[in-house]
Every structure is written in structure tokens, then in C-alpha cells.
N, C-alpha and C. Protein backbone atom coordinates (compact mmCIF):
# COMPACT_ATOMS: atom_id res chain seq x y z
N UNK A 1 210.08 -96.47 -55.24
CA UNK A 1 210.63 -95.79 -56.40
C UNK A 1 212.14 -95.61 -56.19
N UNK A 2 212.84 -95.47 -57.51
CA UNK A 2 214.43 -95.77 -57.26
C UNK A 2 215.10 -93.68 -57.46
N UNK A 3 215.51 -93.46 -56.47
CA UNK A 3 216.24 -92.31 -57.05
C UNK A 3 217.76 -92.05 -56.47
N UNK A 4 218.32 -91.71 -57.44
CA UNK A 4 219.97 -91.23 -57.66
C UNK A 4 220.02 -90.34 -56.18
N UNK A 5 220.84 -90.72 -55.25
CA UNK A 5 221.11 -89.74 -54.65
C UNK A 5 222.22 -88.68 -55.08
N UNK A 6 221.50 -87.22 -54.33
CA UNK A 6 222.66 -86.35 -55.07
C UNK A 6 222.61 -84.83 -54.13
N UNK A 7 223.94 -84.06 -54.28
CA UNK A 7 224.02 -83.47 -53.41
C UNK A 7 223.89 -81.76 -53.94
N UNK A 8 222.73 -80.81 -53.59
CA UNK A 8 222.67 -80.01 -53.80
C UNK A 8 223.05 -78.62 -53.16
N UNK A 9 223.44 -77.39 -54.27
CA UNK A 9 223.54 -76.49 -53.41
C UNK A 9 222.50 -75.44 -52.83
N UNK A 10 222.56 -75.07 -51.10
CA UNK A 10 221.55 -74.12 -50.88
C UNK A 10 222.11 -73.06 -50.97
N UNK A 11 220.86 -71.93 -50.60
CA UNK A 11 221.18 -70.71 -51.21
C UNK A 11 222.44 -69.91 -50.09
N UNK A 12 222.52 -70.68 -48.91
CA UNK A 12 223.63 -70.30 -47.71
C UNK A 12 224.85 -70.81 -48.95
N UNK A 13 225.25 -71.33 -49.83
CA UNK A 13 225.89 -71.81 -49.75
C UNK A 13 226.73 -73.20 -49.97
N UNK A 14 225.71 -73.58 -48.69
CA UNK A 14 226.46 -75.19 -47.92
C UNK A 14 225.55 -76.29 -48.89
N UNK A 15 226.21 -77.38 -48.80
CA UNK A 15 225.36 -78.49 -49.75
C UNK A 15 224.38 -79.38 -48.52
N UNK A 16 223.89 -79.65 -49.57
CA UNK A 16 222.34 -80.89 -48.79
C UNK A 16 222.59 -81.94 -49.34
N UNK A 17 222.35 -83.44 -48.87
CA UNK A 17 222.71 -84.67 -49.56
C UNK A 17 220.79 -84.86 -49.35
N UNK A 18 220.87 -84.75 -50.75
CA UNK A 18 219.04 -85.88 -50.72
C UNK A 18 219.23 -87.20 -50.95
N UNK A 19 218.56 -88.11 -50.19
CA UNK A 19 218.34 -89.35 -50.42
C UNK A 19 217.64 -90.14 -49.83
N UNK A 20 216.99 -91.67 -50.41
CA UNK A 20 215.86 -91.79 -50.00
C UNK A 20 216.24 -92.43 -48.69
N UNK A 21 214.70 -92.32 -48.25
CA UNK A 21 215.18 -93.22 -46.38
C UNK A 21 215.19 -94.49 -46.74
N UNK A 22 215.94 -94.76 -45.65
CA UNK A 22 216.53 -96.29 -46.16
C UNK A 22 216.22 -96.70 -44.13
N UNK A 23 215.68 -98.49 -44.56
CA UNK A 23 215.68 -99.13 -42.88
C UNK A 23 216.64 -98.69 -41.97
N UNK A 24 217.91 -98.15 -42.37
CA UNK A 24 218.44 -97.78 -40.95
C UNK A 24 218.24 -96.63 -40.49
N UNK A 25 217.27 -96.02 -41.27
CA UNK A 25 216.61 -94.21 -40.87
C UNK A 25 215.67 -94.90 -39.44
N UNK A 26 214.85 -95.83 -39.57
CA UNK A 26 214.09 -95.95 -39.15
C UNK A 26 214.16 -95.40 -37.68
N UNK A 27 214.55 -95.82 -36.82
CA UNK A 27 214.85 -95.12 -35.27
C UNK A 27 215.33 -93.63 -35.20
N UNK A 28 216.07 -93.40 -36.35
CA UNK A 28 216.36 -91.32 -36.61
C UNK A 28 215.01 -90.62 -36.99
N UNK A 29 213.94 -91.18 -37.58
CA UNK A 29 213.19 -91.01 -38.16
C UNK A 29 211.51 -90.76 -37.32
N UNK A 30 211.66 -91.84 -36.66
CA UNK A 30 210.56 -91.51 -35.55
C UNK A 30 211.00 -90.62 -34.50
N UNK A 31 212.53 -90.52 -34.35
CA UNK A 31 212.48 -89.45 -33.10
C UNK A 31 212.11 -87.81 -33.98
N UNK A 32 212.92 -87.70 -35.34
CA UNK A 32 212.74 -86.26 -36.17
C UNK A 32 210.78 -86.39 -36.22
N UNK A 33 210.15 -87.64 -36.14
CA UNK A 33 208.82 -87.17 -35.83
C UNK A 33 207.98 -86.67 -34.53
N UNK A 34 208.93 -87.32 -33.71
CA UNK A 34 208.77 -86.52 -32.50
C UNK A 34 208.55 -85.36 -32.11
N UNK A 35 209.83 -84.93 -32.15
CA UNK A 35 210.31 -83.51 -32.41
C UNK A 35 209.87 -82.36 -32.98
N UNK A 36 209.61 -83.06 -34.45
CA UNK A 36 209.11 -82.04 -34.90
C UNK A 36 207.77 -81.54 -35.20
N UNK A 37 206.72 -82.61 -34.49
CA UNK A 37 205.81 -82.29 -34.19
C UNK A 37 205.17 -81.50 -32.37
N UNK A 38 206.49 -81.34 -31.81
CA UNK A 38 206.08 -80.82 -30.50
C UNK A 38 207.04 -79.36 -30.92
N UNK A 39 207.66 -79.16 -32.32
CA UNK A 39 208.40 -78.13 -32.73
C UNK A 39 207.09 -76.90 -32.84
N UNK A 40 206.31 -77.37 -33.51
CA UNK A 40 205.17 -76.45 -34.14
C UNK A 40 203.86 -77.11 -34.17
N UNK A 41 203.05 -75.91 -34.56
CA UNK A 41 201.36 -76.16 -34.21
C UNK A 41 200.96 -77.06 -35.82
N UNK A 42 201.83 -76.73 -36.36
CA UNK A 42 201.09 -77.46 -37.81
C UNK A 42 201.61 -78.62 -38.52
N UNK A 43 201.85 -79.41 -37.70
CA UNK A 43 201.97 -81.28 -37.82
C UNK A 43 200.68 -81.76 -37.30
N UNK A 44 200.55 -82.53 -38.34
CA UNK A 44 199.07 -83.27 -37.78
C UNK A 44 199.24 -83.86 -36.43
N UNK A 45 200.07 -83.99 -35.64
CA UNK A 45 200.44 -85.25 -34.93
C UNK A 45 200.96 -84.30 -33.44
N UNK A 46 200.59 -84.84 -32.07
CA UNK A 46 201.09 -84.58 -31.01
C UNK A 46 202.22 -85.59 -30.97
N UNK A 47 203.29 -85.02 -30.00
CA UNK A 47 204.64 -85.86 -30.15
C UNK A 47 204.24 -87.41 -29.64
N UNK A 48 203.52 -87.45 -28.68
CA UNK A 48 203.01 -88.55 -28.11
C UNK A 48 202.16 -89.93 -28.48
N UNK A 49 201.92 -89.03 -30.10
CA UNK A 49 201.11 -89.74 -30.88
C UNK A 49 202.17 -90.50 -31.98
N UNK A 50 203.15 -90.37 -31.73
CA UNK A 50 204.43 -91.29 -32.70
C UNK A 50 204.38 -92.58 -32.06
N UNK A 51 203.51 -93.52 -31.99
CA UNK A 51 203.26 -94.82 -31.22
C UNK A 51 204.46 -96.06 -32.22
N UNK A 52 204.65 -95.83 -33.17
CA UNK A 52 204.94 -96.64 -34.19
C UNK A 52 206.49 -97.34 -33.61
N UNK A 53 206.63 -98.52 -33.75
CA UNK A 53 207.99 -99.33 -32.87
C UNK A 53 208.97 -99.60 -33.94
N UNK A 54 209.96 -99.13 -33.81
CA UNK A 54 211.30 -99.19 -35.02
C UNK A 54 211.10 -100.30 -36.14
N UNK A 55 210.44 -101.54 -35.81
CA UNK A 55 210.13 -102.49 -36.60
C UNK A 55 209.16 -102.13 -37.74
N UNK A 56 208.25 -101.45 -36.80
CA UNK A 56 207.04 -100.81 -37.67
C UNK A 56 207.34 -99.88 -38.97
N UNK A 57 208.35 -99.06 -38.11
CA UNK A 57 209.22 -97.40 -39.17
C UNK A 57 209.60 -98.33 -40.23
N UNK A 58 210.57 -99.60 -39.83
CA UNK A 58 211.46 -100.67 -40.89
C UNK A 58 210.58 -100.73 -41.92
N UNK A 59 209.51 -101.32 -41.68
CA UNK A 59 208.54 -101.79 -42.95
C UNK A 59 207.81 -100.83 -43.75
N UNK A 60 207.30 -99.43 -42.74
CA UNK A 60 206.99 -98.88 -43.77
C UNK A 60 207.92 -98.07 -44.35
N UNK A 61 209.26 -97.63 -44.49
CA UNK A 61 210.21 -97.58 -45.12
C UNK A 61 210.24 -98.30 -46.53
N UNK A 62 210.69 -99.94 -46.07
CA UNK A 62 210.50 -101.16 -46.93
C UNK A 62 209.70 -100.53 -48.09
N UNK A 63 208.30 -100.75 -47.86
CA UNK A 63 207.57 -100.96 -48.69
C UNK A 63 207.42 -99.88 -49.74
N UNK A 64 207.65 -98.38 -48.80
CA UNK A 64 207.76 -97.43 -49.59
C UNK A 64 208.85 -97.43 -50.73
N UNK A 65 210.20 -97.91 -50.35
CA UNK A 65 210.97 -97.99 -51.61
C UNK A 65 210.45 -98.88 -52.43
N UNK A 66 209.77 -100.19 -52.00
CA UNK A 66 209.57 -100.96 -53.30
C UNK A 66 208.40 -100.69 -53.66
N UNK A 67 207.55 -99.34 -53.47
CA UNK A 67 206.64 -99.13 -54.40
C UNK A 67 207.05 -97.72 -55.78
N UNK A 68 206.73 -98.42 -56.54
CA UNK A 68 206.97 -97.25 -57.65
C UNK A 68 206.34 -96.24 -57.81
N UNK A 69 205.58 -95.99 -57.41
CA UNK A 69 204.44 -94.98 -57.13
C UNK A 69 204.58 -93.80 -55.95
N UNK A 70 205.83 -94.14 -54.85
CA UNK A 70 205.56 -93.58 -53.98
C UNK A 70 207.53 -93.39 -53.89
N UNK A 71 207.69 -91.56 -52.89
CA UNK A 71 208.98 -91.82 -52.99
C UNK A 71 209.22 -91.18 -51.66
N UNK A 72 210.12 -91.53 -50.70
CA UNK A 72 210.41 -90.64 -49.61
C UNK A 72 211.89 -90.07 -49.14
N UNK A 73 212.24 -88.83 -49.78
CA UNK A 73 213.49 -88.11 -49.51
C UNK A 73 213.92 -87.57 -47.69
N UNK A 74 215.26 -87.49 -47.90
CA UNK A 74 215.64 -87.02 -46.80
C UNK A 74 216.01 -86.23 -47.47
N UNK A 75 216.95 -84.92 -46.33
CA UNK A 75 217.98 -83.90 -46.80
C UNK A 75 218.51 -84.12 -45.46
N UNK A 76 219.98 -84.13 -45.95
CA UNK A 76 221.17 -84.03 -44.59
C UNK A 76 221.75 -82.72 -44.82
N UNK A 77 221.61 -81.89 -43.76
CA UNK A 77 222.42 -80.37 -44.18
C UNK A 77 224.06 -81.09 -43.22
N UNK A 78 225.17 -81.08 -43.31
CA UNK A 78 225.85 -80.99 -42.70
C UNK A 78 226.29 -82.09 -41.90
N UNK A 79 225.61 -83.43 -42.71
CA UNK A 79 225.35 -84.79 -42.08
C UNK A 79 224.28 -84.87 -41.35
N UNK A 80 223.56 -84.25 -40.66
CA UNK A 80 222.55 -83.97 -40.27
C UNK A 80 220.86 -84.08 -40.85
N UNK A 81 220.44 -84.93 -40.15
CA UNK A 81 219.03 -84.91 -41.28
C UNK A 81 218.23 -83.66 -40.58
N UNK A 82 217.70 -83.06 -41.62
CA UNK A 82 217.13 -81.92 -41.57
C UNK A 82 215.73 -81.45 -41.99
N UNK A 83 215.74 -82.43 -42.86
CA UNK A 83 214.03 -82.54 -43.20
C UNK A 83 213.90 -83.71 -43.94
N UNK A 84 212.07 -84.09 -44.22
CA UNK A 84 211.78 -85.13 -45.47
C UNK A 84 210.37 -84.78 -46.39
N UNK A 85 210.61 -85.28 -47.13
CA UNK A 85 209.87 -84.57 -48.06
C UNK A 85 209.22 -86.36 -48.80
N UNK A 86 208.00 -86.29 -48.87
CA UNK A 86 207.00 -87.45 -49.62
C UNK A 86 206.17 -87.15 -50.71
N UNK A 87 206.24 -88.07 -51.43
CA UNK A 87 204.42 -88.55 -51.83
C UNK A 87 204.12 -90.03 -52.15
N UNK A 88 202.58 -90.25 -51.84
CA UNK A 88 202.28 -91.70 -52.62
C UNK A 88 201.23 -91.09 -53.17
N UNK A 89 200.49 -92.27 -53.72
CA UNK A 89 199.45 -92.15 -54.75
C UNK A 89 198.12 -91.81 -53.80
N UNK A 90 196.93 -91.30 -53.81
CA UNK A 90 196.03 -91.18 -53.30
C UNK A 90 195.23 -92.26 -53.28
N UNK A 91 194.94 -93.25 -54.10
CA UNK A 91 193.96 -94.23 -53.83
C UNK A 91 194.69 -95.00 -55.62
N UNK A 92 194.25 -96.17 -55.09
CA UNK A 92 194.18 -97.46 -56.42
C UNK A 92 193.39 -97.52 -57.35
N UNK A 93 192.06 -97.10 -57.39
CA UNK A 93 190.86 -96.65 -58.08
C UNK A 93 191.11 -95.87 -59.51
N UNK A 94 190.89 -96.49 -60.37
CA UNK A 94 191.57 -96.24 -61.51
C UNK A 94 190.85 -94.46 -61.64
N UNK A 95 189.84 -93.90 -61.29
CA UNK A 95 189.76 -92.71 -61.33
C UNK A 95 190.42 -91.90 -60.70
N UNK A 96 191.16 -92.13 -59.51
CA UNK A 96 191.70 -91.49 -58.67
C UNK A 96 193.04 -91.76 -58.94
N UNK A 97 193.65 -92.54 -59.87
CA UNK A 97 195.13 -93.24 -60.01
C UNK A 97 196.15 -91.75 -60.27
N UNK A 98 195.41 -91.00 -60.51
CA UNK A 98 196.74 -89.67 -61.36
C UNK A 98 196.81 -88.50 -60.30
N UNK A 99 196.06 -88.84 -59.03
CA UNK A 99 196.35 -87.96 -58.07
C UNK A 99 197.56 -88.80 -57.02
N UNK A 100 198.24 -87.89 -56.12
CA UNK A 100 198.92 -88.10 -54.92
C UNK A 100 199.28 -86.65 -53.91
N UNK A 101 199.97 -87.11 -53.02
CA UNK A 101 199.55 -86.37 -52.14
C UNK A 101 200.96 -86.65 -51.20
N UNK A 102 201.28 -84.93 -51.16
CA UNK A 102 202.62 -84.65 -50.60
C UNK A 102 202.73 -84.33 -49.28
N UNK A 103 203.74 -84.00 -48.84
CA UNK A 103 204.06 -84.30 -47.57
C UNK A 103 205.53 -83.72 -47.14
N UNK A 104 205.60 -82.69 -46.25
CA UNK A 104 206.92 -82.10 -45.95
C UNK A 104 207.36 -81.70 -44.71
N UNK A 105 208.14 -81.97 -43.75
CA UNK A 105 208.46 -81.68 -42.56
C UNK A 105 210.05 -80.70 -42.53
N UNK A 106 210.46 -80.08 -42.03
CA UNK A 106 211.85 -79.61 -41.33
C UNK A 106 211.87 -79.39 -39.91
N UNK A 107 213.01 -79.77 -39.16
CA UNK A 107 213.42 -79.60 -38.12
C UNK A 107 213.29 -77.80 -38.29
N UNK A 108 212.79 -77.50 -36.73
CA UNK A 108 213.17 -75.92 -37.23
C UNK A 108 214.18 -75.32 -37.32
N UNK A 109 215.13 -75.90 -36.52
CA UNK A 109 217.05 -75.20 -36.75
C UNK A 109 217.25 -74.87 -38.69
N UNK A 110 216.22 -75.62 -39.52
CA UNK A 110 216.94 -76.14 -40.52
C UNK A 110 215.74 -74.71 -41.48
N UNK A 111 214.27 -74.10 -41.25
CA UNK A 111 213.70 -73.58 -41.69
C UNK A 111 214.70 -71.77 -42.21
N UNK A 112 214.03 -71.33 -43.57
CA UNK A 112 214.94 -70.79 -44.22
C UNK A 112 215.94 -70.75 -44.64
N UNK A 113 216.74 -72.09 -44.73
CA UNK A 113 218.01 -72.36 -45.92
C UNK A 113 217.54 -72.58 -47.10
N UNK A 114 215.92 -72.93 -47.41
CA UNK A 114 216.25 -73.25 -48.83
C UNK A 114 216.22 -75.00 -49.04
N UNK A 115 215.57 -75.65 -47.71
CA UNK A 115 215.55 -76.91 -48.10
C UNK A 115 214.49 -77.43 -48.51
N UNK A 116 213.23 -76.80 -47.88
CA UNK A 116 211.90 -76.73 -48.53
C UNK A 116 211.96 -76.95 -49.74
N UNK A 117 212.76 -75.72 -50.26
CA UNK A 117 212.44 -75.44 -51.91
C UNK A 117 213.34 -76.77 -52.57
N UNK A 118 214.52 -76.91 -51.65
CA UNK A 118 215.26 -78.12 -52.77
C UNK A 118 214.18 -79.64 -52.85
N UNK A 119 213.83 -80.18 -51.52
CA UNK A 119 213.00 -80.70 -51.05
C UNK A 119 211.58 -80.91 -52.16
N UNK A 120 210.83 -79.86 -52.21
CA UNK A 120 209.31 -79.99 -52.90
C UNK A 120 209.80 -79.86 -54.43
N UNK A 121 211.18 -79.29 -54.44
CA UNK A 121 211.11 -79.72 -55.97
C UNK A 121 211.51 -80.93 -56.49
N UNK A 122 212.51 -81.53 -55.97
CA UNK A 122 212.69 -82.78 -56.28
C UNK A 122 211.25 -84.20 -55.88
N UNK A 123 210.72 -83.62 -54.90
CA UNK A 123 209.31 -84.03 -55.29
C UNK A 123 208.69 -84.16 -56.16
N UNK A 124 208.03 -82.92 -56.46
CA UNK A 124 207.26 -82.75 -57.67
C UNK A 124 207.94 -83.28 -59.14
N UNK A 125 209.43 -83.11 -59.63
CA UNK A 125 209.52 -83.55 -60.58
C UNK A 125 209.33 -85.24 -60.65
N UNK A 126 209.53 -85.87 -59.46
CA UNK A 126 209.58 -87.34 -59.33
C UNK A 126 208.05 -87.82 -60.02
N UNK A 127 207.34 -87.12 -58.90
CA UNK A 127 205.48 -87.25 -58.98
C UNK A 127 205.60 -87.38 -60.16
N UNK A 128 206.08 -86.28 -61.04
CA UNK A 128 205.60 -85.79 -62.38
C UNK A 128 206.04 -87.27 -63.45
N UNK A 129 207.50 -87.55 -63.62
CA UNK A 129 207.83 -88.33 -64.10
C UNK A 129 207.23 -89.95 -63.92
N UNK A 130 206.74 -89.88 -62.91
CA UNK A 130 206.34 -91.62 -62.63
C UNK A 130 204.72 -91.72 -63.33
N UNK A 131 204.12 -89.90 -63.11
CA UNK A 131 202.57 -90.33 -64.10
C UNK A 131 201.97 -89.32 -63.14
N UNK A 132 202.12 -88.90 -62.21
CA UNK A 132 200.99 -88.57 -61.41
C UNK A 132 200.83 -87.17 -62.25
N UNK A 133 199.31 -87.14 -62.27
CA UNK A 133 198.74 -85.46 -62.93
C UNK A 133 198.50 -84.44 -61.98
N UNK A 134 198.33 -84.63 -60.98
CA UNK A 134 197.90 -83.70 -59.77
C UNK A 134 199.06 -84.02 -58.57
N UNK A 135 199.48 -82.91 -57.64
CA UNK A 135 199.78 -83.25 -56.60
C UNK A 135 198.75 -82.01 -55.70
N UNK A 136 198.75 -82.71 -54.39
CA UNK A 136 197.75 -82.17 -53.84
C UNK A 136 198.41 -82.50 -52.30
N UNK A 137 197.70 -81.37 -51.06
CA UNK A 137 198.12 -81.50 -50.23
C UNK A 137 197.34 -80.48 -49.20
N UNK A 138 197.28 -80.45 -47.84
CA UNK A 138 196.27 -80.01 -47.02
C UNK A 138 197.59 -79.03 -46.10
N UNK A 139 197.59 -77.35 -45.63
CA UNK A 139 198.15 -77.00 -44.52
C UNK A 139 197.86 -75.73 -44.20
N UNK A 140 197.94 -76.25 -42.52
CA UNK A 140 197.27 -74.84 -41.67
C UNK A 140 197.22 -73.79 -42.20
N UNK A 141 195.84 -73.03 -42.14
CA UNK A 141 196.66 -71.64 -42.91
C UNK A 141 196.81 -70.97 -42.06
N UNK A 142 197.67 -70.82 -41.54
CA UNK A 142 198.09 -69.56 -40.60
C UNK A 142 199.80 -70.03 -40.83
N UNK A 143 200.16 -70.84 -41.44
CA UNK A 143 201.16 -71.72 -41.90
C UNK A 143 201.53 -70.77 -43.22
N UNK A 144 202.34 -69.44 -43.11
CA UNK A 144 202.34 -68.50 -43.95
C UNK A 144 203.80 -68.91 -44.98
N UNK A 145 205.02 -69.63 -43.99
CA UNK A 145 205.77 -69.74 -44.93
C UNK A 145 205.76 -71.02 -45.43
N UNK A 146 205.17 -72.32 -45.23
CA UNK A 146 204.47 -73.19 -46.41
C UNK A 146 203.50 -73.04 -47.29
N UNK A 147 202.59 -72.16 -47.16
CA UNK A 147 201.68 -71.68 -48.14
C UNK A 147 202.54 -70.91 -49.15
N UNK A 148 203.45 -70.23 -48.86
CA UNK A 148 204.48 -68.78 -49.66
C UNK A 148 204.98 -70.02 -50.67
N UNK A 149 205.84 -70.90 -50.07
CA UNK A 149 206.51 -72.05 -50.70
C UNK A 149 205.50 -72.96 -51.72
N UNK A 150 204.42 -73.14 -51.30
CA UNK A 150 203.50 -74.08 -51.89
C UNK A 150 203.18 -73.20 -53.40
N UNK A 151 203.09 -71.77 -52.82
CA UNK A 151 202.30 -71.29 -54.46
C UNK A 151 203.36 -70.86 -55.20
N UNK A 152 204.63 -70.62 -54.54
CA UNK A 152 206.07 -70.52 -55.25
C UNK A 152 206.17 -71.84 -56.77
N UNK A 153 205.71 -73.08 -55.97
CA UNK A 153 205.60 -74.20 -56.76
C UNK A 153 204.39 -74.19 -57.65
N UNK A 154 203.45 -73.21 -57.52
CA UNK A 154 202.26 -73.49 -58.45
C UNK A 154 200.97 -74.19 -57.60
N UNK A 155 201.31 -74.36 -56.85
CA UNK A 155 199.91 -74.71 -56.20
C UNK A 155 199.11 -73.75 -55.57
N UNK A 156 197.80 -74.15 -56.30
CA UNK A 156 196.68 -73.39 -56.19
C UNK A 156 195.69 -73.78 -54.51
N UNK A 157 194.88 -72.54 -53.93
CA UNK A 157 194.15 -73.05 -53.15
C UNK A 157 192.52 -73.47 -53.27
N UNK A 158 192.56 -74.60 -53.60
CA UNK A 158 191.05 -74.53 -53.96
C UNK A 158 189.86 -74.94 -52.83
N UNK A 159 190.07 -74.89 -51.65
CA UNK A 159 189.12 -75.34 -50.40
C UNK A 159 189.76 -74.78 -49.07
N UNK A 160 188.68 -75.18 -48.51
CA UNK A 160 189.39 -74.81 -46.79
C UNK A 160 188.51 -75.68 -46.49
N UNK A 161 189.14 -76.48 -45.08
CA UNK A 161 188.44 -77.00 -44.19
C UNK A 161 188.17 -76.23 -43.24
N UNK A 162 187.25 -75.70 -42.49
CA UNK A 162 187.56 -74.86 -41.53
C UNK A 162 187.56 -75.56 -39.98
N UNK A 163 188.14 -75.38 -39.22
CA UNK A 163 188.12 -75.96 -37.94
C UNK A 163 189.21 -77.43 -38.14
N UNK A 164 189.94 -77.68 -38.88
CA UNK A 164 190.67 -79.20 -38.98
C UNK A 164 191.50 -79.31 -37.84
N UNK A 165 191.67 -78.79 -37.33
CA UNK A 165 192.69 -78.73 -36.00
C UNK A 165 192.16 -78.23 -35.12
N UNK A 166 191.93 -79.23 -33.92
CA UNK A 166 191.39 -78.81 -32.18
C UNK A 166 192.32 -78.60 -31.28
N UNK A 167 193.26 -77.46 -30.87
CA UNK A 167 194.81 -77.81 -29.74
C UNK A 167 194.08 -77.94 -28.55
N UNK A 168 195.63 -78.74 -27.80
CA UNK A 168 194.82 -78.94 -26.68
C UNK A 168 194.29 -77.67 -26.04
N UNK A 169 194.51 -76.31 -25.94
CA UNK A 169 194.01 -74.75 -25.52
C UNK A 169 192.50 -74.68 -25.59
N UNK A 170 191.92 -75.57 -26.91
CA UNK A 170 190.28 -75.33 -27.45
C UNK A 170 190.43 -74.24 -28.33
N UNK A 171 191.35 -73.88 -29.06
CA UNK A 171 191.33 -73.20 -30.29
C UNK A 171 191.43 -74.45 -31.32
N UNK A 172 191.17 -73.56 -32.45
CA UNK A 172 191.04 -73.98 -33.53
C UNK A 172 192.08 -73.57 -34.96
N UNK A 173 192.40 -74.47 -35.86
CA UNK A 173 193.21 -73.78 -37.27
C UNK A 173 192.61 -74.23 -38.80
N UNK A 174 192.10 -73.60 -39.53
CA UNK A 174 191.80 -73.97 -41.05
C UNK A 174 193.05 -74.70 -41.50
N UNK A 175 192.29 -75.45 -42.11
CA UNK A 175 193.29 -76.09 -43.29
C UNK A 175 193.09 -75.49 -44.64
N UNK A 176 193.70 -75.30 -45.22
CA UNK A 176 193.89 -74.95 -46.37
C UNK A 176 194.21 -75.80 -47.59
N UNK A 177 192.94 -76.42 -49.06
CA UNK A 177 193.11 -77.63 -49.70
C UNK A 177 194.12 -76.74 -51.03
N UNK A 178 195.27 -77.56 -51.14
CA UNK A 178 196.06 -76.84 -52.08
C UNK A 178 196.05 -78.03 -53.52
N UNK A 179 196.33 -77.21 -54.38
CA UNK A 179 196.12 -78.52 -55.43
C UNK A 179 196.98 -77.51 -56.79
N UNK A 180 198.20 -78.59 -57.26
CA UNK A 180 199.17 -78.63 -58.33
C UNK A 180 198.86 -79.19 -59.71
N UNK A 181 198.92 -78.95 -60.66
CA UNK A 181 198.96 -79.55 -62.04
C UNK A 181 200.02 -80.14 -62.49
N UNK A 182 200.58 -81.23 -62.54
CA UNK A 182 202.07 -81.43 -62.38
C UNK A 182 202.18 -81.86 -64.32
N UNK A 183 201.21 -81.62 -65.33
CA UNK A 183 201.20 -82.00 -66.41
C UNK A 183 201.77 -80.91 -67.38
């Protein structure tokens, strides 16, 4: 999907440049997955589990811009990438065609400026405009200030998984099924 990059203001203040990832993110991009999954308990992903080889990041980059259906933002606070924010479509299946399914990370240096919110909104209006009727999305609930943010946007909780997360400790975290009307 094609979008205008453009530079917004947060509530500090300071501006954010959104724009989409582009192949030379690719190597910045797997390390911010690194990171920021050994940052906190509620990334699906142990840092160790970023197996994917810069070639790999390249293509699925690639493909993501040339699908229309699907869009993937950065935010640079300060030149700095600071978070990214997704969605694609949930399935091809012409019943399932009007759902998709979002996706949001920040470095934690970057949590409480206000990029979240610039972030999931320029999301959601994208989703909205390309067709999708639903956005939908799964997170820890003990994950208090993405849930705060999520229903800020209108999303409702309609499920729990309970137990979706095993740490390595042998505890456990609910997921929480959130679901948007973007019509």
C-alpha cells in the first residue's frame, strides 16, 4: 500500500516522521525486533527467536509495500526509529476478506510520548480506507497501557485466551481478543 510520508506533532512537543519501511530498514528492523522483544514480557517472540537473515527482512518488506491490502509504518522520534505499527488482511477467503489484524511495537525509551496514539491512528484510518470492516488484534492482559490505548481507539474486548503465553519462569499470561469496527 502507498502512503504519503508525513511528519507529526507529539504531545512533548517534538515531531515524529511516519513512514513506510522501506528494504534499507531491513537490518534496523530485525535488531528493533530483537530488542524489543527481550524489552518486555508481551511480544510474542523471545529475542532469540528473530532467526530471519536481512535478505529475508528485504522481501518481506518488498512484498508488504506491493501489497495493497497491507501497510507497515515506522515513527522516527528524533531520527531515531522508535516504533512500528502494521496491518494485513487476515485471510483471502472471501468471507474473511473485511477483517485484518494489527500490530504495534515501541522501543521502551520511546513509551508515553504519544507515539502509540499517532501510530494506531494512522493505522486504523489506512485499514479503514483500503476496505477493511474490522480490525482486530490479540494482547497480554496484564498489558494495561495497550489495552488503555486499544479502547481509547474503540476497540472492544470480546474473548480471552487464557494461558497464551508460557515464560520461561512456568508462569503464565491471558491474552486478551480485542476487536474494532472500522465502518
Amino acid at each position: 500500500m502507498e502512503y504519503a510520508s508525513k511528519e507529526v506533532l507529539l504531545k512533548s512537543g517534538k515531531t515524529c516522521l511516519l513512514r513506510l519501511a522501506e528494504e534499507s530498514d531491513a537490518e534496523t528492523l530485525l535488531e528493533y525486533l530483537k530488542v524489543t522483544s527481550g524489552e518486555t514480557p508481551y511480544m510474542v517472540r523471545e529475542p532469540e527467536e528473530v532467526r530471519a537473515s536481512v535478505e529475508e527482512e528485504v522481501e518481506f518488506i518488498r512484498k508488504n509495500r506491493e501489497n495493497p491490502w497491507a501497510l507497515h509504518l515506522l515513527a522516527f522520534a528524533d531520527g531515531v526509529l522508535a516504533g512500528s505499527c502494521s496491518f494485513a488482511g487476515n485471510s483471502e477467503r472471501i468471507r474473511m476478506r473485511h477483517r485484518c489484524t494489527v500490530g504495534i511495537s515501541l522501543y521502551r525509551a520511546f513509551w508515553g510520548m504519544g507515539i502509540g496514539t499517532v501510530l494506531l491512528g494512522e493505522i486504523l484510518d489506512a485499514a479503514g480506507t483500503v476496505g477493511y470492516e474490522q480490525a482486530e488484534l490479540e494482547v497480554v492482559s496484564t498489558n494495561e497501557a495497550a489495552v488503555g490505548l486499544y479502547k481509547k481507539f474503540g476497540f472492544q474486548v470480546t474473548g480471552t485466551i487464557p494461558r497464551a503465553f508460557r515464560y520461561r519462569d512456568g508462569s503464565y499470561a491471558d491474552f486478551l481478543f480485542m476487536v474494532k469496527d472500522l465502518t
